[in-house]
N, C-alpha and C. Protein backbone atom coordinates (compact mmCIF):
# COMPACT_ATOMS: atom_id res chain seq x y z
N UNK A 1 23.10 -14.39 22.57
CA UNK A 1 22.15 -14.87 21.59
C UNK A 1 20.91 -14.00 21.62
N UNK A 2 20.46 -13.48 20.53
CA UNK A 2 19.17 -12.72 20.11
C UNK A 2 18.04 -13.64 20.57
N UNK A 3 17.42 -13.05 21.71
CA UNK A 3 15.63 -13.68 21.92
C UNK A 3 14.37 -13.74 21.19
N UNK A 4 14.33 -14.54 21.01
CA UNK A 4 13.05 -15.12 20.01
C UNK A 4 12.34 -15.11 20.79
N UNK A 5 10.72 -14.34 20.45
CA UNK A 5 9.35 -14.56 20.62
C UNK A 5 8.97 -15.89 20.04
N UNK A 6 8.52 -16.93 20.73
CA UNK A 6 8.16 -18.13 19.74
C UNK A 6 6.82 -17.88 19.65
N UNK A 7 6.15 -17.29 20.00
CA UNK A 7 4.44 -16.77 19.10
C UNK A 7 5.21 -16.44 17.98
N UNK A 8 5.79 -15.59 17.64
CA UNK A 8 5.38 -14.63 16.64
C UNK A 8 7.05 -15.49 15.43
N UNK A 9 7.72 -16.68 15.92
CA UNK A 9 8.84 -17.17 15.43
C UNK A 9 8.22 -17.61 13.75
N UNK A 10 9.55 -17.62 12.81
CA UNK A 10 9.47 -18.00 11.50
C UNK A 10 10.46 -18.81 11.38
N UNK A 11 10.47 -19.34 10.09
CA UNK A 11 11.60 -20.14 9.79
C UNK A 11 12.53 -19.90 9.71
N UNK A 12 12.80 -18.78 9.03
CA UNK A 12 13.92 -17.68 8.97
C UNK A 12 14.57 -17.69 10.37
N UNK A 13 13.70 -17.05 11.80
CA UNK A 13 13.98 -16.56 12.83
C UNK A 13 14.95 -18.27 13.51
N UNK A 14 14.38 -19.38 13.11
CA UNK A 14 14.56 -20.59 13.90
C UNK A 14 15.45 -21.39 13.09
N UNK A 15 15.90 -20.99 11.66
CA UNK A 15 16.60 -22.30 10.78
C UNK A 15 18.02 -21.31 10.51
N UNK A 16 18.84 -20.41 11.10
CA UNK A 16 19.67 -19.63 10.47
C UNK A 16 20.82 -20.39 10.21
N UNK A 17 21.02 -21.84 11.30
CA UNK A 17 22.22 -22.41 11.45
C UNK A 17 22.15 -23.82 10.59
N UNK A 18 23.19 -24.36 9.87
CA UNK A 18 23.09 -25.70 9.68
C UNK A 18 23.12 -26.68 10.24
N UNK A 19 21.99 -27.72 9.95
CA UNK A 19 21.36 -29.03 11.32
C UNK A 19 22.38 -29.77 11.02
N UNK A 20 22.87 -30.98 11.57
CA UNK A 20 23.44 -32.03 11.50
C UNK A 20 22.05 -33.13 12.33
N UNK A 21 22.19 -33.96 11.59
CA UNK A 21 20.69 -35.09 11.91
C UNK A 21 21.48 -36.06 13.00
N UNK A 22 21.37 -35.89 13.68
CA UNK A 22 21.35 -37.20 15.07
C UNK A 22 20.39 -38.03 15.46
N UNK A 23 20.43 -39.27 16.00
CA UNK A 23 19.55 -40.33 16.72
C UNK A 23 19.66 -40.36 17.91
N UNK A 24 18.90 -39.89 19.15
CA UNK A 24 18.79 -40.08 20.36
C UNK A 24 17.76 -40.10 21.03
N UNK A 25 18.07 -40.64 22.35
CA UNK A 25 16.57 -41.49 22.94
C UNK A 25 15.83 -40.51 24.01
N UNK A 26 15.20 -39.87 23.79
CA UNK A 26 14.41 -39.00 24.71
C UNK A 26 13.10 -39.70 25.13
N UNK A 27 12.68 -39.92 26.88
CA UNK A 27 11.70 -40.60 27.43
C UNK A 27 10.29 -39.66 26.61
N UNK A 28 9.32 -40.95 26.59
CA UNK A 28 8.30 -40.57 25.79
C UNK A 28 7.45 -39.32 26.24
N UNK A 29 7.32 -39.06 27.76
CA UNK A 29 6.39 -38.05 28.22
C UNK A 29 7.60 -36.71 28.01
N UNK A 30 8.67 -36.71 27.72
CA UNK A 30 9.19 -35.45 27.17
C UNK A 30 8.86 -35.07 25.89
N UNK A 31 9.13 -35.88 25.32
CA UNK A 31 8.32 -35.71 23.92
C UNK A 31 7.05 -35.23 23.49
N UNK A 32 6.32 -35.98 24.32
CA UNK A 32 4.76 -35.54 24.40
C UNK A 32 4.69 -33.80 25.08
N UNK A 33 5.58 -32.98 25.96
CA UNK A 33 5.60 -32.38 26.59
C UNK A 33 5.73 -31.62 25.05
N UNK A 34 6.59 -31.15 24.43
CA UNK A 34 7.43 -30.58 23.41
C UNK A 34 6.63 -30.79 22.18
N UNK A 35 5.38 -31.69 22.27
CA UNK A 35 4.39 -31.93 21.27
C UNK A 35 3.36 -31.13 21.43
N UNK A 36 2.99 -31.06 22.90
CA UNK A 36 1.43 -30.21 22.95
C UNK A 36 2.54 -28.85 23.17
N UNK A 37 3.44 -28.39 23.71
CA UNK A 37 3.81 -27.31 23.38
C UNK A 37 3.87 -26.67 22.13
N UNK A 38 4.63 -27.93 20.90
CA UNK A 38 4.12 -27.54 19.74
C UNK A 38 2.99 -27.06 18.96
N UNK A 39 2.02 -27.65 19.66
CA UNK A 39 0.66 -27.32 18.85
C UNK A 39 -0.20 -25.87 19.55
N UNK A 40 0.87 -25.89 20.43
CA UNK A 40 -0.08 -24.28 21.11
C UNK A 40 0.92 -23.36 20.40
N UNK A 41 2.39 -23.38 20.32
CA UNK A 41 3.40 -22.46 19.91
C UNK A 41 2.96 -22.13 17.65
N UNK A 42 2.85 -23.34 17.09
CA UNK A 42 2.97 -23.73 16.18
C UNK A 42 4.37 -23.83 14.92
N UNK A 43 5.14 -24.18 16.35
CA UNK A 43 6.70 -24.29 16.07
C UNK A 43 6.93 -26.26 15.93
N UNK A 44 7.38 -26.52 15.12
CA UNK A 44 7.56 -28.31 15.30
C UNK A 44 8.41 -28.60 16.34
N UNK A 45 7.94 -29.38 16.86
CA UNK A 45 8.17 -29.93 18.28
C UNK A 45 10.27 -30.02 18.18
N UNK A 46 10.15 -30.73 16.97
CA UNK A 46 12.10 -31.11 16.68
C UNK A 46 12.83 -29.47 17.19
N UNK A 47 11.88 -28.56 16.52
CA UNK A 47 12.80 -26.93 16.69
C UNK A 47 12.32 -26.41 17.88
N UNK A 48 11.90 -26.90 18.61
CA UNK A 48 11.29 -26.37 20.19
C UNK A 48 12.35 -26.84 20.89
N UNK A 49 12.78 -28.29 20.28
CA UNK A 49 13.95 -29.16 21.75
C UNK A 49 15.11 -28.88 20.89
N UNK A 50 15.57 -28.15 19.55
CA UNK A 50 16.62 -27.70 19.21
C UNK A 50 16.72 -26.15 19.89
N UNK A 51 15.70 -25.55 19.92
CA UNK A 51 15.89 -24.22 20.36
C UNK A 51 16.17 -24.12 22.04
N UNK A 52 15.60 -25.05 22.67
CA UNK A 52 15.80 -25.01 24.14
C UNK A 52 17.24 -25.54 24.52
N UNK A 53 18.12 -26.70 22.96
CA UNK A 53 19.31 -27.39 23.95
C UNK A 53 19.95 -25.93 23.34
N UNK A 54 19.66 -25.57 22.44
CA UNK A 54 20.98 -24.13 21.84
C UNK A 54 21.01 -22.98 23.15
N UNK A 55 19.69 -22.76 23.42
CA UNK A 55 19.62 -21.90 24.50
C UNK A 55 20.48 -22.54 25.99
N UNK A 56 20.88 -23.57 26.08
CA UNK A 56 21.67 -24.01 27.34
C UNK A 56 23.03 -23.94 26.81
N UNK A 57 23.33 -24.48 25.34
CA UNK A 57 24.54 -24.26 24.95
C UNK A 57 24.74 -22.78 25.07
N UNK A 58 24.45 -21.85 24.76
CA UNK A 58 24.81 -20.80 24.23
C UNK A 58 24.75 -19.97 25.75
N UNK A 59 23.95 -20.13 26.45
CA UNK A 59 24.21 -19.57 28.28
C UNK A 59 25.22 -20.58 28.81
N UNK A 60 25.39 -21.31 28.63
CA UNK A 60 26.40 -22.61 28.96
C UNK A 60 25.96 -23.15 30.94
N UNK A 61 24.36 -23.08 29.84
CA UNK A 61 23.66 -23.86 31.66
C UNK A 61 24.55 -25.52 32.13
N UNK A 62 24.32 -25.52 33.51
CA UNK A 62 25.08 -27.01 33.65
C UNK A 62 24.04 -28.19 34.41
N UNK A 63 24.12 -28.70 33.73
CA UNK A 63 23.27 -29.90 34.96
C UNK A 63 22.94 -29.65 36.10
N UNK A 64 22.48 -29.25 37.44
CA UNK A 64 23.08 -29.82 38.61
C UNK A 64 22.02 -30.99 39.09
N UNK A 65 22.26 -31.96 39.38
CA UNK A 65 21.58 -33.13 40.00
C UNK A 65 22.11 -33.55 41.41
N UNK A 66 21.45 -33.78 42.05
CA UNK A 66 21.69 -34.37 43.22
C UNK A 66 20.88 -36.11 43.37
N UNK A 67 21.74 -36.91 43.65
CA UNK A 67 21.30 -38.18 43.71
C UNK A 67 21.15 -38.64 45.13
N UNK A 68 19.90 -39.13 45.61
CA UNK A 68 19.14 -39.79 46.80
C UNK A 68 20.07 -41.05 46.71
């Protein structure tokens, strides 16, 4: 996958693929995280947490968790 500068990102650079609209529950201080990121990047917060899950799809990162 081609690396995006998100300073310098456009719509063009961030919308090439077609969305499909989903409903899911993300805890509120992630959100808020991906909000003030938004407002420093000036990317909308929705294409910040689409661009970060594509970037795990597309390296095919995996979970790892360890449970206490």
């Amino acid at each position: 996958m081609k690396e995006i500068e998100l300073a310098t990102a456009t719509k063009s650079t961030l919308g090439k693929k077609p969305k499909q609209q989903v409903t899911i529950k993300i805890d509120a201080d992630t959100i808020t995280y991906f909000k003030k990121l938004s407002q420093r990047s000036g990317i909308p917060y929705q294409s910040l947490i689409n661009l970060y899950l594509t970037d795990c799809a597309t390296n095919k990162k995996e979970l790892y968790m360890v449970w206490k």
